[in-house]
PDB file of N, CA and C in Angstrom:
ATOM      1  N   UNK A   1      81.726 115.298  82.334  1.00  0.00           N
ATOM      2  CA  UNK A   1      81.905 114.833  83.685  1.00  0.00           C
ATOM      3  C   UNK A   1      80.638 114.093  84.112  1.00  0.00           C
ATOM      4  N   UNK A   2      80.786 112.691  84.701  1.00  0.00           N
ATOM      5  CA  UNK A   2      79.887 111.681  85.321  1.00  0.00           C
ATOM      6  C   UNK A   2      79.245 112.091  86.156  1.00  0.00           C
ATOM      7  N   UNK A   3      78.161 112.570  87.241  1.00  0.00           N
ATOM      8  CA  UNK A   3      77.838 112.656  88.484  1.00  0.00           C
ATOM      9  C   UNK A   3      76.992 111.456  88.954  1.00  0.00           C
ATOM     10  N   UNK A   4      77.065 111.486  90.357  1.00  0.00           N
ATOM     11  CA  UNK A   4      76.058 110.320  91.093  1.00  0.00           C
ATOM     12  C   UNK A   4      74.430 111.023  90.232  1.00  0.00           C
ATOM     13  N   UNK A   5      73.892 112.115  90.783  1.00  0.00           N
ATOM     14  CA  UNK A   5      73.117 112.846  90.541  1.00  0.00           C
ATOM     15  C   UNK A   5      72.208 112.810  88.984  1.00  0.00           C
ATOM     16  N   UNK A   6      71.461 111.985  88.952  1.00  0.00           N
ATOM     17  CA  UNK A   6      70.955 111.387  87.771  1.00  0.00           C
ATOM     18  C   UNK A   6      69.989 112.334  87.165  1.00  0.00           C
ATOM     19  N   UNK A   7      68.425 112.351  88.564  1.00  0.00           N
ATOM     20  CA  UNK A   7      66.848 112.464  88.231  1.00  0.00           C
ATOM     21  C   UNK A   7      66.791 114.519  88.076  1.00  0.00           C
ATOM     22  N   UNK A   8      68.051 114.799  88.674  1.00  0.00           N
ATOM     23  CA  UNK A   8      67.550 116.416  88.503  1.00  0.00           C
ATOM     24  C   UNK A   8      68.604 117.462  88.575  1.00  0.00           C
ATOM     25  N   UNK A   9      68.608 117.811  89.689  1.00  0.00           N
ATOM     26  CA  UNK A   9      69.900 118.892  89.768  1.00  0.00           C
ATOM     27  C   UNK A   9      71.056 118.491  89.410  1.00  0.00           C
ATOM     28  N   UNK A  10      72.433 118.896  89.091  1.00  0.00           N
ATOM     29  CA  UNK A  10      73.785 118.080  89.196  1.00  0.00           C
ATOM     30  C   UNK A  10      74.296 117.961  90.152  1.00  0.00           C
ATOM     31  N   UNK A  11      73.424 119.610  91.381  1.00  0.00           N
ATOM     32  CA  UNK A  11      74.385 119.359  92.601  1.00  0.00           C
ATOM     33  C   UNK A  11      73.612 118.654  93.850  1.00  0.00           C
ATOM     34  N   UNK A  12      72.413 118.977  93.525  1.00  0.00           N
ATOM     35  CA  UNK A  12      71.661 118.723  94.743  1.00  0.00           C
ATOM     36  C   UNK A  12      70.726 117.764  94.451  1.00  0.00           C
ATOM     37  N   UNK A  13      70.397 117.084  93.387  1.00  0.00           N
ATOM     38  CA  UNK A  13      69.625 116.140  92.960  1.00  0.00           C
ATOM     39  C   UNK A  13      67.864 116.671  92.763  1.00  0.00           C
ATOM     40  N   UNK A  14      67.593 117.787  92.944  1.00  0.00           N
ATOM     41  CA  UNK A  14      66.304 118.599  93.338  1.00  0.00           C
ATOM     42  C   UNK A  14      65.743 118.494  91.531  1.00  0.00           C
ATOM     43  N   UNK A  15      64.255 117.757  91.105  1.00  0.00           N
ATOM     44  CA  UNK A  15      63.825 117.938  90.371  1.00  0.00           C
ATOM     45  C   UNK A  15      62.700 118.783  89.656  1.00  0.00           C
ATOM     46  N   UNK A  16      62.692 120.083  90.783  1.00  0.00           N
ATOM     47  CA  UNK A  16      61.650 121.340  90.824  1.00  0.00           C
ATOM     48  C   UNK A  16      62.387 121.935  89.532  1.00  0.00           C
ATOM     49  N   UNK A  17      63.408 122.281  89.415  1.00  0.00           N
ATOM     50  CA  UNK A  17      64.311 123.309  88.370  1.00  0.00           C
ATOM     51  C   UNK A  17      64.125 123.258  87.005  1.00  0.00           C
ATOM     52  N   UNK A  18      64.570 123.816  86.255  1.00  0.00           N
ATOM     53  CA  UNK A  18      65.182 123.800  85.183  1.00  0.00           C
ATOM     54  C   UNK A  18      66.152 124.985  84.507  1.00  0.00           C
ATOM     55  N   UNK A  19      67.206 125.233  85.465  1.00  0.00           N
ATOM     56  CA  UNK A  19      67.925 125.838  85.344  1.00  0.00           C
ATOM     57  C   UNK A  19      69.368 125.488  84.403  1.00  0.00           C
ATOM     58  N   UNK A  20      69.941 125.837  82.934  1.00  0.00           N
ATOM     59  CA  UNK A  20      70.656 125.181  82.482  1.00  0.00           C
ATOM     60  C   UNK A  20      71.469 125.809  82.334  1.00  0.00           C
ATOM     61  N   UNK A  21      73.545 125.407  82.935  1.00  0.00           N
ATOM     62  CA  UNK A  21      74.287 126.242  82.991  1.00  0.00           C
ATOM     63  C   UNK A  21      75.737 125.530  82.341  1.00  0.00           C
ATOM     64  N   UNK A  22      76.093 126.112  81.312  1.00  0.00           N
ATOM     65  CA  UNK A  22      77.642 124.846  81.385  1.00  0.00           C
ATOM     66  C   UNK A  22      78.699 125.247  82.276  1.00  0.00           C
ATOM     67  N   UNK A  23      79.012 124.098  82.521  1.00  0.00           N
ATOM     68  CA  UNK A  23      80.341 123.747  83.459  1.00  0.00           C
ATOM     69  C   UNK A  23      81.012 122.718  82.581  1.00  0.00           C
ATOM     70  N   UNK A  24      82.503 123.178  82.304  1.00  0.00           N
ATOM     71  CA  UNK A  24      83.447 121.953  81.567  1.00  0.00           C
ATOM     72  C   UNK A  24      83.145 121.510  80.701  1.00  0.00           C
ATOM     73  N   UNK A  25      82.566 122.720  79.672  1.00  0.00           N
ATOM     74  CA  UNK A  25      81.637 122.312  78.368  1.00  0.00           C
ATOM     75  C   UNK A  25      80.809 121.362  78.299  1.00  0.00           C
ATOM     76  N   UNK A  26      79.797 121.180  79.514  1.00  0.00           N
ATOM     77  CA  UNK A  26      78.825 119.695  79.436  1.00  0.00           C
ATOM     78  C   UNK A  26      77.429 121.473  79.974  1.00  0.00           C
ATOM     79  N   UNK A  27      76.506 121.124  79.116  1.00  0.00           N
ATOM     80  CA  UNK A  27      75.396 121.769  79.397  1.00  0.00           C
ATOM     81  C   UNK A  27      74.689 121.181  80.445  1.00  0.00           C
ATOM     82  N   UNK A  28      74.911 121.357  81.717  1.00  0.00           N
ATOM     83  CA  UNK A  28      74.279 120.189  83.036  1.00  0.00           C
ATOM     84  C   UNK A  28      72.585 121.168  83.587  1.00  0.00           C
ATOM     85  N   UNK A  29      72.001 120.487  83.961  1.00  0.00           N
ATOM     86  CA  UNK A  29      70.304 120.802  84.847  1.00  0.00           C
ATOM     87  C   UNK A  29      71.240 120.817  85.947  1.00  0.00           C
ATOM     88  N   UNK A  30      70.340 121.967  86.518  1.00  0.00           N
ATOM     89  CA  UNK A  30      70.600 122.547  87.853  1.00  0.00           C
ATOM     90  C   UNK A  30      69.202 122.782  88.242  1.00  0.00           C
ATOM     91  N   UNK A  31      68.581 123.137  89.654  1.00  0.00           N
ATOM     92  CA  UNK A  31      67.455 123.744  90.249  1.00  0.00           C
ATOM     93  C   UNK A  31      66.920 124.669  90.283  1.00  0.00           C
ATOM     94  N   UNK A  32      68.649 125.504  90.450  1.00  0.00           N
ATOM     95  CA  UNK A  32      68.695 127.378  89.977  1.00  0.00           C
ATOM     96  C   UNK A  32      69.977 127.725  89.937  1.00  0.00           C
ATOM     97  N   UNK A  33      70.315 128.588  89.640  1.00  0.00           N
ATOM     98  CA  UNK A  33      71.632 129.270  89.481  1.00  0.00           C
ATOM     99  C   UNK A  33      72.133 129.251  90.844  1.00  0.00           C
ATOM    100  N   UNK A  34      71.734 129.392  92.182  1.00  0.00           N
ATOM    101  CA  UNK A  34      72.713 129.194  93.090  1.00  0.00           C
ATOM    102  C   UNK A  34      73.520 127.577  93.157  1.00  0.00           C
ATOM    103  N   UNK A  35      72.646 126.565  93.166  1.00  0.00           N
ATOM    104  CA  UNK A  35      73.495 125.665  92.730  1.00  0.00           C
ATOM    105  C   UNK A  35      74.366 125.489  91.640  1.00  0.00           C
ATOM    106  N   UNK A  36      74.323 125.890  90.267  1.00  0.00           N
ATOM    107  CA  UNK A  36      74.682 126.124  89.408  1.00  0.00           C
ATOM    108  C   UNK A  36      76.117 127.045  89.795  1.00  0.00           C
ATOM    109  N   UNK A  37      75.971 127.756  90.553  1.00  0.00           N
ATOM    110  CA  UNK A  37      77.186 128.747  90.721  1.00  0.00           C
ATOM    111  C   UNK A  37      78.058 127.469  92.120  1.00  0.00           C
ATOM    112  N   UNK A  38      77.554 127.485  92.891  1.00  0.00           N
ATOM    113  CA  UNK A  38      78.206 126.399  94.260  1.00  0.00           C
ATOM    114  C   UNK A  38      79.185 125.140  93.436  1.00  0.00           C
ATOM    115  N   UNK A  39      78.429 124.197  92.341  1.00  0.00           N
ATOM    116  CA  UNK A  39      78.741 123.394  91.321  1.00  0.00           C
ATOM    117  C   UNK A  39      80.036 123.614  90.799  1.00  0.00           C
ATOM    118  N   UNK A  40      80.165 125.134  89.924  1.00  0.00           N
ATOM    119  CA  UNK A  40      81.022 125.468  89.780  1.00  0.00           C
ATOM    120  C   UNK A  40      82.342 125.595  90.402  1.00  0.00           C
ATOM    121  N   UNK A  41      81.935 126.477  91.358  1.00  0.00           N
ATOM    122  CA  UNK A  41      83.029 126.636  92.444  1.00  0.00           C
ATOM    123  C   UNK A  41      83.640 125.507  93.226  1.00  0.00           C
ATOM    124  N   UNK A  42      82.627 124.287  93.304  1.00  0.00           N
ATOM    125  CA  UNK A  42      83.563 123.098  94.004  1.00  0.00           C
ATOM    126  C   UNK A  42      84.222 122.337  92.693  1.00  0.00           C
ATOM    127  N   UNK A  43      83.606 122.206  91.636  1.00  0.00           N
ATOM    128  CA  UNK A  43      84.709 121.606  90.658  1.00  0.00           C
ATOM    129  C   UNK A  43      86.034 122.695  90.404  1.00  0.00           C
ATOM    130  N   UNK A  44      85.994 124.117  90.347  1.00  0.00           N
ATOM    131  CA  UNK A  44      87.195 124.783  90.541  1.00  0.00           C
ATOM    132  C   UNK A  44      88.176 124.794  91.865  1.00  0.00           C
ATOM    133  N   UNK A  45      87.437 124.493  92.521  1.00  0.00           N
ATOM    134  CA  UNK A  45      88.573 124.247  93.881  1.00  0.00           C
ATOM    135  C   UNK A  45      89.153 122.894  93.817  1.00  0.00           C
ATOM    136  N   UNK A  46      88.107 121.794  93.661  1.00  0.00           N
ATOM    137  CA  UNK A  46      88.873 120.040  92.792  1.00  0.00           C
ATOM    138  C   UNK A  46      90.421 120.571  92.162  1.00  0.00           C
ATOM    139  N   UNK A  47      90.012 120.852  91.064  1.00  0.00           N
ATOM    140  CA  UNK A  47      90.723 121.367  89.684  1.00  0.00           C
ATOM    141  C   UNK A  47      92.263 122.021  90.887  1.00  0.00           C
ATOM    142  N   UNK A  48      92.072 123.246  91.436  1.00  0.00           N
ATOM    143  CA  UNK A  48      92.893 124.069  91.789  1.00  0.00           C
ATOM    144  C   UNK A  48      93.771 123.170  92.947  1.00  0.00           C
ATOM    145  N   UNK A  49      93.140 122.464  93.657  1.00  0.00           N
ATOM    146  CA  UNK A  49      93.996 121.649  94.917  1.00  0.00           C
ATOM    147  C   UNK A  49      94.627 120.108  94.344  1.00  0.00           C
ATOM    148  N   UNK A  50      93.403 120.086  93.183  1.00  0.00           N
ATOM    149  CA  UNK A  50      94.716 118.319  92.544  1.00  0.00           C
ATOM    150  C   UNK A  50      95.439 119.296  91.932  1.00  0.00           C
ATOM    151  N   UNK A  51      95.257 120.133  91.279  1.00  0.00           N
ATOM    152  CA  UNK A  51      96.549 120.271  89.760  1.00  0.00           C
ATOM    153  C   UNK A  51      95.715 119.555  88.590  1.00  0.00           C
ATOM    154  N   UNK A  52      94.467 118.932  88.711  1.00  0.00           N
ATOM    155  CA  UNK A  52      94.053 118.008  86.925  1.00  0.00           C
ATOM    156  C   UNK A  52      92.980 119.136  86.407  1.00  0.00           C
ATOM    157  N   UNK A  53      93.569 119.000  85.194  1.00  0.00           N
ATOM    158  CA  UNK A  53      92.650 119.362  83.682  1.00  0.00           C
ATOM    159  C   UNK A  53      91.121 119.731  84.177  1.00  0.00           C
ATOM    160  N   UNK A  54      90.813 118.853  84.401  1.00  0.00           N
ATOM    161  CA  UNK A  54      89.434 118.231  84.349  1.00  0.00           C
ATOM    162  C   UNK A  54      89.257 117.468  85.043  1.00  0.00           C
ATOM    163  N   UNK A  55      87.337 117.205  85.390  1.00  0.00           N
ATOM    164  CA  UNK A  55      87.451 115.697  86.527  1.00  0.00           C
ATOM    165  C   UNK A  55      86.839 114.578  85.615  1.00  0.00           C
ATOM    166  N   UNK A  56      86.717 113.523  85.746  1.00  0.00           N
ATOM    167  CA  UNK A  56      85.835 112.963  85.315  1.00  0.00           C
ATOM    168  C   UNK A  56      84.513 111.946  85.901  1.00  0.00           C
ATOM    169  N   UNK A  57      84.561 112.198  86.807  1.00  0.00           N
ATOM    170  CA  UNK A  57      83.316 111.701  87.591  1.00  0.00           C
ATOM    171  C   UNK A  57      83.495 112.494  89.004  1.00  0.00           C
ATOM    172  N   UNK A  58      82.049 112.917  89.314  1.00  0.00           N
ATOM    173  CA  UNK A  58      82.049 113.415  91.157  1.00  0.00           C
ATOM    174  C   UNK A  58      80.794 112.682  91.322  1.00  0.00           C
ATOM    175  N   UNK A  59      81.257 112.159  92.849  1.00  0.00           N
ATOM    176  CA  UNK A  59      80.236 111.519  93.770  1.00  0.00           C
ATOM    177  C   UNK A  59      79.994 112.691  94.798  1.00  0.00           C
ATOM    178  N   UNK A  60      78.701 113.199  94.588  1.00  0.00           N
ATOM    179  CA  UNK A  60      78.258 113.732  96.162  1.00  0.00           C
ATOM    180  C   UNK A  60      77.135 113.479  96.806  1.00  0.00           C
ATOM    181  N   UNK A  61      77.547 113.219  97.787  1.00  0.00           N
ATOM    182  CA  UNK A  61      76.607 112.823  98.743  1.00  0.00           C
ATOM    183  C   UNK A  61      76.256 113.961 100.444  1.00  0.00           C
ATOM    184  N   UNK A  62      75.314 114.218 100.396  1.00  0.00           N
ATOM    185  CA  UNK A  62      74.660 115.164 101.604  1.00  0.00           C
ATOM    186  C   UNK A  62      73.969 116.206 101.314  1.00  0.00           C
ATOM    187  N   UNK A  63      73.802 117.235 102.003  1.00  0.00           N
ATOM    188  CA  UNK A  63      73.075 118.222 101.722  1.00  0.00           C
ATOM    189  C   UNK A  63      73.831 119.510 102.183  1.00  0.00           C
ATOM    190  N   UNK A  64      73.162 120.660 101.947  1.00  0.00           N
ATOM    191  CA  UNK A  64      74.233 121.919 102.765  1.00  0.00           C
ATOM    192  C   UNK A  64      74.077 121.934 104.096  1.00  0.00           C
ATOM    193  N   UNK A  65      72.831 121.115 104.622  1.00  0.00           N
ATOM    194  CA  UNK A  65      72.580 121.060 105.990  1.00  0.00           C
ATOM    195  C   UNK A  65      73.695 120.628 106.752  1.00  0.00           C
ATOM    196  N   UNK A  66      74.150 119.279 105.997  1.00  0.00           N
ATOM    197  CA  UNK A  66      75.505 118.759 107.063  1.00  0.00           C
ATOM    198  C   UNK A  66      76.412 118.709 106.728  1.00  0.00           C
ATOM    199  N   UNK A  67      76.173 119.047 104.799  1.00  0.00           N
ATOM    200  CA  UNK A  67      78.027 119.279 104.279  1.00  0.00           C
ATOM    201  C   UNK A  67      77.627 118.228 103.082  1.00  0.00           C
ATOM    202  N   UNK A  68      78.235 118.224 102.078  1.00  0.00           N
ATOM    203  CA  UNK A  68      78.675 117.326 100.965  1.00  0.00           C
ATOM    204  C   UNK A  68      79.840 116.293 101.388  1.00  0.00           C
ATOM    205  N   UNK A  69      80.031 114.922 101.277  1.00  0.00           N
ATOM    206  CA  UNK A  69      81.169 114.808 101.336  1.00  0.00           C
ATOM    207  C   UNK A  69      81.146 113.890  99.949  1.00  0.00           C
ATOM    208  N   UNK A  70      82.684 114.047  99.163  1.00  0.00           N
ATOM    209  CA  UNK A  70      82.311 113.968  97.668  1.00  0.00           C
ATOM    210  C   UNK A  70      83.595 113.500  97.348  1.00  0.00           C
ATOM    211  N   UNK A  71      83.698 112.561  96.374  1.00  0.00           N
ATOM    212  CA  UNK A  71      84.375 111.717  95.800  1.00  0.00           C
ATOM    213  C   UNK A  71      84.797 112.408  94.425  1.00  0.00           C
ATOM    214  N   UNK A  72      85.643 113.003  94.022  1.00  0.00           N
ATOM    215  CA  UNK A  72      86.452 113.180  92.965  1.00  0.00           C
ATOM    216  C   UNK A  72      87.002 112.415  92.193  1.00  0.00           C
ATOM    217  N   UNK A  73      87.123 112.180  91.014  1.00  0.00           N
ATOM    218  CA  UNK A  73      88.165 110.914  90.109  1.00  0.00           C
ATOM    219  C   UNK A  73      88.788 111.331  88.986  1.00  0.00           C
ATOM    220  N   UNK A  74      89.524 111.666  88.471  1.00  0.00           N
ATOM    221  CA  UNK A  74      90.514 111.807  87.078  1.00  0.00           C
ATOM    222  C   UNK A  74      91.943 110.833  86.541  1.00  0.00           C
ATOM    223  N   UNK A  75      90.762 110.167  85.827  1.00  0.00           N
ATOM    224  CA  UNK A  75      92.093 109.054  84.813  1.00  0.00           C
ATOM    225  C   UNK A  75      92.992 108.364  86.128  1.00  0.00           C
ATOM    226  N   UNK A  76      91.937 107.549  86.776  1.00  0.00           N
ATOM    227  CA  UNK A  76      92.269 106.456  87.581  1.00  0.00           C
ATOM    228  C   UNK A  76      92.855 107.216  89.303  1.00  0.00           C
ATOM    229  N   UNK A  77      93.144 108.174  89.347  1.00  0.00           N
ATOM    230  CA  UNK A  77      93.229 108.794  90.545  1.00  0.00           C
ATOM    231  C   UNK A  77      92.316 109.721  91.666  1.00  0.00           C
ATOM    232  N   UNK A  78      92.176 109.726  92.432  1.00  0.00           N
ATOM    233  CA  UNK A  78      90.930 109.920  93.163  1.00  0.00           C
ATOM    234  C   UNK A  78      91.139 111.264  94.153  1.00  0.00           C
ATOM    235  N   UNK A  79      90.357 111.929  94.977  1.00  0.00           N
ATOM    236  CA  UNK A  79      90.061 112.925  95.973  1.00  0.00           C
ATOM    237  C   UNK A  79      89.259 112.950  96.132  1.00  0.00           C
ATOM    238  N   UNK A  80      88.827 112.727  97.912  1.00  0.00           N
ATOM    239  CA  UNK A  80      87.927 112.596  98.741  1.00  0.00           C
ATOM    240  C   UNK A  80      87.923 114.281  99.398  1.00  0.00           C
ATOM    241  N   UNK A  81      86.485 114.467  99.213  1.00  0.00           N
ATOM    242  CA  UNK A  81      86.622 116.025  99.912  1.00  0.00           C
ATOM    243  C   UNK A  81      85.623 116.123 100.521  1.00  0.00           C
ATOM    244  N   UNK A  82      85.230 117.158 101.579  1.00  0.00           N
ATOM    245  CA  UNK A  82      84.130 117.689 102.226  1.00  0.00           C
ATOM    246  C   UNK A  82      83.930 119.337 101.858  1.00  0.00           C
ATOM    247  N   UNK A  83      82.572 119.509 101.443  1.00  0.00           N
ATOM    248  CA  UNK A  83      82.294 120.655 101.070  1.00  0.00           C
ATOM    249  C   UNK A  83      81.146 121.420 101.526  1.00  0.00           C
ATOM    250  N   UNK A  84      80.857 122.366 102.131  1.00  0.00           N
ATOM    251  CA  UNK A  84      79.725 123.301 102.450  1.00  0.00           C
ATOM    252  C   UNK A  84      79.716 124.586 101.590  1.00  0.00           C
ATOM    253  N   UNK A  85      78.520 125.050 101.656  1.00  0.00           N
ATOM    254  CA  UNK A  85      78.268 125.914 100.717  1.00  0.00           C
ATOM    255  C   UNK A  85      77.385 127.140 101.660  1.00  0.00           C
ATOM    256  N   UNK A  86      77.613 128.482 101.746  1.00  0.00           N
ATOM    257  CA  UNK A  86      76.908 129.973 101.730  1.00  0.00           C
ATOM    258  C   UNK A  86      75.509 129.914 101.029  1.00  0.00           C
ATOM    259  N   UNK A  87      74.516 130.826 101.479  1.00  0.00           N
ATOM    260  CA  UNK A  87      73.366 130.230 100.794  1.00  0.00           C
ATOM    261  C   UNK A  87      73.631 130.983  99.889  1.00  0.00           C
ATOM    262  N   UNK A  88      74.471 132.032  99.697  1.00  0.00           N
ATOM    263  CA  UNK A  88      74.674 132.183  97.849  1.00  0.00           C
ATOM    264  C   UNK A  88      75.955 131.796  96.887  1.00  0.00           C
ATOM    265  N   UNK A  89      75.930 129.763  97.534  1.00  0.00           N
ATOM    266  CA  UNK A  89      77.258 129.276  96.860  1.00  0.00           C
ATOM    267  C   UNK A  89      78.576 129.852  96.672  1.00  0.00           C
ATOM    268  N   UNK A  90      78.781 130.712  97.599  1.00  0.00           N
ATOM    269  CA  UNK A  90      80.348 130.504  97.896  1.00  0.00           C
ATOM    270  C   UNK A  90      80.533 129.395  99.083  1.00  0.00           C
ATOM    271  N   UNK A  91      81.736 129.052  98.407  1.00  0.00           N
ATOM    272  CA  UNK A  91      82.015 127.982  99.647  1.00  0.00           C
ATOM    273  C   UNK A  91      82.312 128.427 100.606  1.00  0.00           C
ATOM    274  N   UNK A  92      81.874 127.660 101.957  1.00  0.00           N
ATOM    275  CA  UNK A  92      82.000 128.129 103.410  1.00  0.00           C
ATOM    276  C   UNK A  92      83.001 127.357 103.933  1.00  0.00           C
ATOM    277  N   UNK A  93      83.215 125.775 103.660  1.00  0.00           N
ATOM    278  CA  UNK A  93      83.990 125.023 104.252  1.00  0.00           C
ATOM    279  C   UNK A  93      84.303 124.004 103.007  1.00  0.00           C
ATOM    280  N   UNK A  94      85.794 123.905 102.264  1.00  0.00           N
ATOM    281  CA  UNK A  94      86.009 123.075 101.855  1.00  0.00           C
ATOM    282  C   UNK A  94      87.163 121.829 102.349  1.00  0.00           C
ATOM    283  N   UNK A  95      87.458 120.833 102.454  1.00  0.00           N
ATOM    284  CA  UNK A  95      88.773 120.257 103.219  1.00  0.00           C
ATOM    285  C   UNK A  95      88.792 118.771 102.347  1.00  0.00           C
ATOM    286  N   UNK A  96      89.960 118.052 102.464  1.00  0.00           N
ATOM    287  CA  UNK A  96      90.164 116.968 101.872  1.00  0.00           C
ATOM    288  C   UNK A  96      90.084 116.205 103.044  1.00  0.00           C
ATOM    289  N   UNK A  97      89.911 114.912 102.728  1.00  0.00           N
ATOM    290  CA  UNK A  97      89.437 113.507 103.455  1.00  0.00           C
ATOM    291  C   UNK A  97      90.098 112.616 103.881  1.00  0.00           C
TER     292      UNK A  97
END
């Protein structure tokens, strides 16, 4: 899976970490395991509300301060979502766009 998220974290872009966790058989950098766990849980809620396999690219953009709002894509079809996160990554608020 693609992310915007290049220089560090997968979820939060934070390059303090080196926390390494797989998700969707891709060994991804995380900051720490709470992102690492939040990560998880919003690609399983993706997964659970389209119905697809797998994703293949997420765009997120924001912080937990004001919310993620995040671009989903699988094999040419798309979902726009908004996501907040618990400070121990359970989701607090997820909704489609």
């Amino acid at each position: 899976m693609e992310t915007n998220n290049k220089r560090g974290c997968s979820l939060c872009d934070a390059t303090w970490g080196e926390y390494w966790s797989v998700v969707e058989n891709e060994n991804r950098r995380f900051c720490c395991s709470t992102c690492a766990f939040a990560f998880r849980n919003m690609v399983d809620e993706v997964k659970k509300r389209t119905g697809w396999p797998t994703i293949d690219r997420i765009e997120i953009n924001g912080s937990n301060t004001t919310g993620r709002r995040c671009l989903a894509t699988f094999r040419g079809g798309d979902f726009r979502f908004y996501v907040k996160f618990k400070d121990d990554g359970r989701i607090h608020d997820f909704h489609s766009l």
